[in-house]
N, C-alpha and C. Protein backbone atom coordinates (compact mmCIF):
# COMPACT_ATOMS: atom_id res chain seq x y z
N UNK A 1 45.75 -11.13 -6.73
CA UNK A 1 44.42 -10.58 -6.76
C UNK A 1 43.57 -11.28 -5.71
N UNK A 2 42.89 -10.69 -5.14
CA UNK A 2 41.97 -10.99 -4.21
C UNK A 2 40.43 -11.73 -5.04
N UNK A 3 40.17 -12.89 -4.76
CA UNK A 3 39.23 -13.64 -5.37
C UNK A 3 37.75 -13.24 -4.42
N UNK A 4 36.41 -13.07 -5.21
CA UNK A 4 35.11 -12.80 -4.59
C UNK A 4 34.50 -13.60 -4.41
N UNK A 5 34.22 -14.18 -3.40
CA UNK A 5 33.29 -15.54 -3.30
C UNK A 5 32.29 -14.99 -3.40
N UNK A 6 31.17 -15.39 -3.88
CA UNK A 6 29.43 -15.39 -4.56
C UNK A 6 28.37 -15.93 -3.49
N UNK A 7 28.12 -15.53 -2.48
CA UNK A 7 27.10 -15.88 -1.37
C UNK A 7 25.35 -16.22 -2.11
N UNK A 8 24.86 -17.21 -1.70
CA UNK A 8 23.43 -17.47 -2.21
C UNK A 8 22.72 -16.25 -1.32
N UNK A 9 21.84 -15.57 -2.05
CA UNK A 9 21.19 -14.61 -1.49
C UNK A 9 19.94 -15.04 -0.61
N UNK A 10 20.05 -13.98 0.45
CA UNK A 10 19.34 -14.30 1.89
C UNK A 10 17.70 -14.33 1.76
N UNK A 11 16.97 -14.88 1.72
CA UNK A 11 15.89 -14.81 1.82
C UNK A 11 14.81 -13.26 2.46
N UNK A 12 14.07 -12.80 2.31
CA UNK A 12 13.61 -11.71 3.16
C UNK A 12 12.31 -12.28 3.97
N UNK A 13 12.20 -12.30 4.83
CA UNK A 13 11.04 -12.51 5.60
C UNK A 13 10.12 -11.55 6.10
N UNK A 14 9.38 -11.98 6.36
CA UNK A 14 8.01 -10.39 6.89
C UNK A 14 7.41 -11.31 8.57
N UNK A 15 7.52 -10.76 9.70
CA UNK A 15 6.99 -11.14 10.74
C UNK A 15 5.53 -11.09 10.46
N UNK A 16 4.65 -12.05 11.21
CA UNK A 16 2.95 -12.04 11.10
C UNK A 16 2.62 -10.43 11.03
N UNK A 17 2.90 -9.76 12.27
CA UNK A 17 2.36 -8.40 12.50
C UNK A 17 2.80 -7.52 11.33
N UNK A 18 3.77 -8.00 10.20
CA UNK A 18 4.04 -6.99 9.48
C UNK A 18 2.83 -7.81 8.09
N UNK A 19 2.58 -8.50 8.12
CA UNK A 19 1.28 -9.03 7.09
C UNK A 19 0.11 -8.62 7.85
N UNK A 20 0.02 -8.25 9.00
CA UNK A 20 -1.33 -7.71 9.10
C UNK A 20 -1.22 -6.45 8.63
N UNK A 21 -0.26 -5.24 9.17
CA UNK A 21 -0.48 -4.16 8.70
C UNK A 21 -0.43 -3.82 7.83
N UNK A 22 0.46 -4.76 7.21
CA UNK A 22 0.48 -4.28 5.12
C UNK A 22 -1.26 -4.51 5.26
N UNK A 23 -1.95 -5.91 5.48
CA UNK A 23 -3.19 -5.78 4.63
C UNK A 23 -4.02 -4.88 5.41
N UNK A 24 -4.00 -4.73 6.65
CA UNK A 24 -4.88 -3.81 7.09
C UNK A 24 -4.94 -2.07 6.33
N UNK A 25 -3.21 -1.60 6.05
CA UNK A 25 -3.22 -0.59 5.60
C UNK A 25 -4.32 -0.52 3.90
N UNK A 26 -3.93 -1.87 3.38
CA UNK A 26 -4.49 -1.92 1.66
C UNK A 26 -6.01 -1.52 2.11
N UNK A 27 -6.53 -2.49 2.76
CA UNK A 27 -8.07 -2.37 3.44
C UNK A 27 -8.46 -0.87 3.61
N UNK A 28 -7.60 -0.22 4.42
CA UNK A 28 -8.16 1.12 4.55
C UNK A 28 -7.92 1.66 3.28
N UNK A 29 -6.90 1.98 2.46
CA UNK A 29 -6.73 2.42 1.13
C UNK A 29 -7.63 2.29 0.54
N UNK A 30 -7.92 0.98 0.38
CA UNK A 30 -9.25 0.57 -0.49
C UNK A 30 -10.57 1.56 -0.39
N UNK A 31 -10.98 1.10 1.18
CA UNK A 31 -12.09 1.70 1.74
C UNK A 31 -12.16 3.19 1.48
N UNK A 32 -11.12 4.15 1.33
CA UNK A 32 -11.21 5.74 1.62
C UNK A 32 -11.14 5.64 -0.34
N UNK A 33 -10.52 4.90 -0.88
CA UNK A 33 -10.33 5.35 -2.48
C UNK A 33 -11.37 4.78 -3.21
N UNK A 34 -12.11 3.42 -2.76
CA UNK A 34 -12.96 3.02 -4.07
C UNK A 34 -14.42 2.60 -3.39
N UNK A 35 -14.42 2.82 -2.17
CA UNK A 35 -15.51 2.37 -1.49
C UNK A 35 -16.60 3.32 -1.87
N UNK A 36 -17.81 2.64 -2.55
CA UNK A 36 -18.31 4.18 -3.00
C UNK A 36 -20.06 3.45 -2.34
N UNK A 37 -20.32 2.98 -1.52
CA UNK A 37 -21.54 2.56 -0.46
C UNK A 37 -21.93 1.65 -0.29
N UNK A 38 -20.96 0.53 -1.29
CA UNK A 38 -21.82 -1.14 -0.71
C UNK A 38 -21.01 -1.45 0.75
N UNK A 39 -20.18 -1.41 1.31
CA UNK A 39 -19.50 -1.53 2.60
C UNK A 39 -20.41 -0.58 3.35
N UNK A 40 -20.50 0.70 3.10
CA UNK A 40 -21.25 1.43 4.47
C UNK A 40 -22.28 1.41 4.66
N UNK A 41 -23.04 0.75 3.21
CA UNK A 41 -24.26 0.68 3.54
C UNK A 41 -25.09 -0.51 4.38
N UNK A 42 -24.04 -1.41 4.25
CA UNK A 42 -23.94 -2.47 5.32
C UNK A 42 -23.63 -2.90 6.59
N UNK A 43 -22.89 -1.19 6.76
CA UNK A 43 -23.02 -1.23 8.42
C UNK A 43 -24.18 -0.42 9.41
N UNK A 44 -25.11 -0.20 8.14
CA UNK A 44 -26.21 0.45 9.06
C UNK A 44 -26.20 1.67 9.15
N UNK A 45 -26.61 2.55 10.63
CA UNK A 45 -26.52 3.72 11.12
C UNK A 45 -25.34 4.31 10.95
N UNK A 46 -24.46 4.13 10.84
CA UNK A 46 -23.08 4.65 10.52
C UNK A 46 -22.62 4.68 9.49
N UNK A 47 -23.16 3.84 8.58
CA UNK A 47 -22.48 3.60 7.05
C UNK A 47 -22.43 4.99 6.59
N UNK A 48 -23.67 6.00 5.90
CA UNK A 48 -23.93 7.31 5.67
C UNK A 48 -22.75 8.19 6.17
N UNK A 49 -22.17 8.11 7.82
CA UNK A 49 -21.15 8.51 8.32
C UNK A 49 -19.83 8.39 8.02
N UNK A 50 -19.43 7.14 7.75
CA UNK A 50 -18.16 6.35 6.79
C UNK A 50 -18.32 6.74 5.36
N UNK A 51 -19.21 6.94 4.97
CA UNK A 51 -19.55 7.45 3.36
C UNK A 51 -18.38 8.65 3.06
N UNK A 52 -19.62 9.59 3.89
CA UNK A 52 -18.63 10.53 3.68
C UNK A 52 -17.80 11.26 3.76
N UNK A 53 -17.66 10.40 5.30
CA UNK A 53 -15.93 10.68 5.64
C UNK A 53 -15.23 10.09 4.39
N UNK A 54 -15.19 8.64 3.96
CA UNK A 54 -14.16 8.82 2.96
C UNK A 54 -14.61 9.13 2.00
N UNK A 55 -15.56 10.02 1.47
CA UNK A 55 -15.98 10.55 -0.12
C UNK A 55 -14.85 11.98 0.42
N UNK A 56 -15.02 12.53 1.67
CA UNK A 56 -14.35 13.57 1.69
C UNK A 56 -12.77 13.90 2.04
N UNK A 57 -12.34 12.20 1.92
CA UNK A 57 -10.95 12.00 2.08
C UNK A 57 -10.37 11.93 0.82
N UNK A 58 -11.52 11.42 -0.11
CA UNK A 58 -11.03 11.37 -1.60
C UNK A 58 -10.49 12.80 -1.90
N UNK A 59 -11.09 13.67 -1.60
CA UNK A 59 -11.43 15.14 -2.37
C UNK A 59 -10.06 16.18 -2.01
N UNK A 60 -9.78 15.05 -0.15
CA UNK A 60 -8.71 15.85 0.69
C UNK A 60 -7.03 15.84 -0.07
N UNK A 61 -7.21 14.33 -0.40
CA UNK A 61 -6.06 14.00 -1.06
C UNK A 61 -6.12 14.17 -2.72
N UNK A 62 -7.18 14.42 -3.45
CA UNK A 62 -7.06 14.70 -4.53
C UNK A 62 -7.54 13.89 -5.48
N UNK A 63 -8.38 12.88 -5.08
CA UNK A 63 -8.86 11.67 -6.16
C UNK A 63 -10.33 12.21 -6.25
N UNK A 64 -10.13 12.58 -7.94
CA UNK A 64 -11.54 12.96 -8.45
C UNK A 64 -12.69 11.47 -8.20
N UNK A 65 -13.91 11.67 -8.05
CA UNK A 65 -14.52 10.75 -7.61
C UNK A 65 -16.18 10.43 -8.07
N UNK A 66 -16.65 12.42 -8.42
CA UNK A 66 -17.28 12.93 -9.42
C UNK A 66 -17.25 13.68 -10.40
């Protein structure tokens, strides 16, 4: 019979650039799903603009919101 040697399992690693985009992607997730005006209202002239672009990304993808 052929015997199975048992290898210690390999570690997984994530390169820097793959921890930015995971959190950058959560960030935007966040922003389009629960951001509901303390972020845009803090960027001023544009916030109103970011509003409701993502109030109307909610609606695109299907997350009731009102």
């Amino acid at each position: 019979m052929h015997e199975i040697e048992a290898s210690a399992p390999q570690a997984i690693t994530l390169p820097a650039w793959g921890w930015l985009a995971a959190t950058l992607a959560l960030a935007l997730f966040w922003a389009v799903m629960m951001e509901a005006g303390a972020v845009s209202a803090a960027l001023g002239q544009t916030g109103p603009f970011l509003h409701e672009l993502f109030h109307d990304a909610r609606h695109l993808v299907g997350v009731p919101c009102h």
